[in-house]
Protein backbone atom coordinates (compact mmCIF):
# COMPACT_ATOMS: atom_id res chain seq x y z
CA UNK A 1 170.25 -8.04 -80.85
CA UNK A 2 169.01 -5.08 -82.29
CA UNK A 3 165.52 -5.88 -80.50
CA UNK A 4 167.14 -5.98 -77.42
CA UNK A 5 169.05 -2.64 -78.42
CA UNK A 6 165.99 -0.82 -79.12
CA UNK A 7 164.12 -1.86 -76.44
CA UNK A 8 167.17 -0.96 -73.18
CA UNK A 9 167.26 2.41 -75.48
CA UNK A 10 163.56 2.96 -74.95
CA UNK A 11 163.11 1.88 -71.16
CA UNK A 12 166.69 3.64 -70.39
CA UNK A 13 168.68 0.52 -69.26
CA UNK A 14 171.91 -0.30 -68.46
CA UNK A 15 173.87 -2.88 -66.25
CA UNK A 16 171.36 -5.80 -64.71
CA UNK A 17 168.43 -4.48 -65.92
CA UNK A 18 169.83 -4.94 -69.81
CA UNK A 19 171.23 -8.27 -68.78
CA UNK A 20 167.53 -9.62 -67.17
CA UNK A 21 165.82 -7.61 -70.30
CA UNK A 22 168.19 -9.77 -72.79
CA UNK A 23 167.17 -12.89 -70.84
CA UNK A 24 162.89 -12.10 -70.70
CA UNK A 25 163.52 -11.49 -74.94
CA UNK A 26 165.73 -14.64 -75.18
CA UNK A 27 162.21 -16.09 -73.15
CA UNK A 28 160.14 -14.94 -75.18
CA UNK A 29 161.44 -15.98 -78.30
CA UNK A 30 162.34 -19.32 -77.04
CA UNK A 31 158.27 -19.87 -76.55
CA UNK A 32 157.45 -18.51 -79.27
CA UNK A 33 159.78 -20.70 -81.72
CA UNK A 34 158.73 -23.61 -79.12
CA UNK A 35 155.09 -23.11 -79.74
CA UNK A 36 155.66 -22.77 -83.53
CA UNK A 37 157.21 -26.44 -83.43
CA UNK A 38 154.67 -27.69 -81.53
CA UNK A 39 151.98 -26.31 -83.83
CA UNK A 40 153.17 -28.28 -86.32
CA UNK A 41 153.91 -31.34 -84.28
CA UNK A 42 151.46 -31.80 -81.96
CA UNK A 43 153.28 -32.90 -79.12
CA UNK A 44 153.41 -31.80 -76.25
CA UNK A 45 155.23 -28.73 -74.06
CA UNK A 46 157.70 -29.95 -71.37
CA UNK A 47 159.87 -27.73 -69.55
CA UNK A 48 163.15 -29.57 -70.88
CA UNK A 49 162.64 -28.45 -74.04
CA UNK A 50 161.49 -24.98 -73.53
CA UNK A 51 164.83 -24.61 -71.74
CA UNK A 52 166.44 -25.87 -74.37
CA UNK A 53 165.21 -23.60 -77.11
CA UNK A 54 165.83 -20.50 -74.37
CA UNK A 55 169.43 -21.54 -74.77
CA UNK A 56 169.81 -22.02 -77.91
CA UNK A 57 168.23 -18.74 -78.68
CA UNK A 58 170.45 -16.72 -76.35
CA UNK A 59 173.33 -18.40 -77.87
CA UNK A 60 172.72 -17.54 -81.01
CA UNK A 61 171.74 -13.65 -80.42
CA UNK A 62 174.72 -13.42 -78.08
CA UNK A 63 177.05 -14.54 -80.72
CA UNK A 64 175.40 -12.57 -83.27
CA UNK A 65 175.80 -9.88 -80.99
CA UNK A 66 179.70 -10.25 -80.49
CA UNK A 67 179.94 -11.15 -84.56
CA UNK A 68 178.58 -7.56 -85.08
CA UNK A 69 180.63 -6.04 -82.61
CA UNK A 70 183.70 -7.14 -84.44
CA UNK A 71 182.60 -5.75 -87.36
CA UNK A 72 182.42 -2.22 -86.48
């Protein structure tokens, strides 16, 4: 994720810290695409499906990640 990328460049990460930064953005933009859903359909939050968009949305940047990787 080049997100991710820019942001363990900026703070100086490496090892855990990257790992637990890659999870809090993965958060972040679980809620976010959560809370866009919701906006439009009105229902309510429930911790189920907030950590179900969390995984989806680490799944996807990881393998988006890897994908890129190949490629260079």
């Amino acid at each position: 994720m080049p997100l991710v990328n820019a942001l363990k460049q900026v703070f100086g990460l490496q090892g855990r810290a990257a790992v637990w930064l890659t999870a809090a953005v993965a958060a972040g933009l679980a809620l976010v695409a959560v809370l866009a859903g919701e906006a439009a359909q009105w229902t309510e939050l429930d911790p189920p499906q907030l950590f179900a968009a969390f995984g989806q949305v680490l799944a996807a940047a990881t393998l988006a990640y890897k994908l890129l990787e190949k490629q260079r």
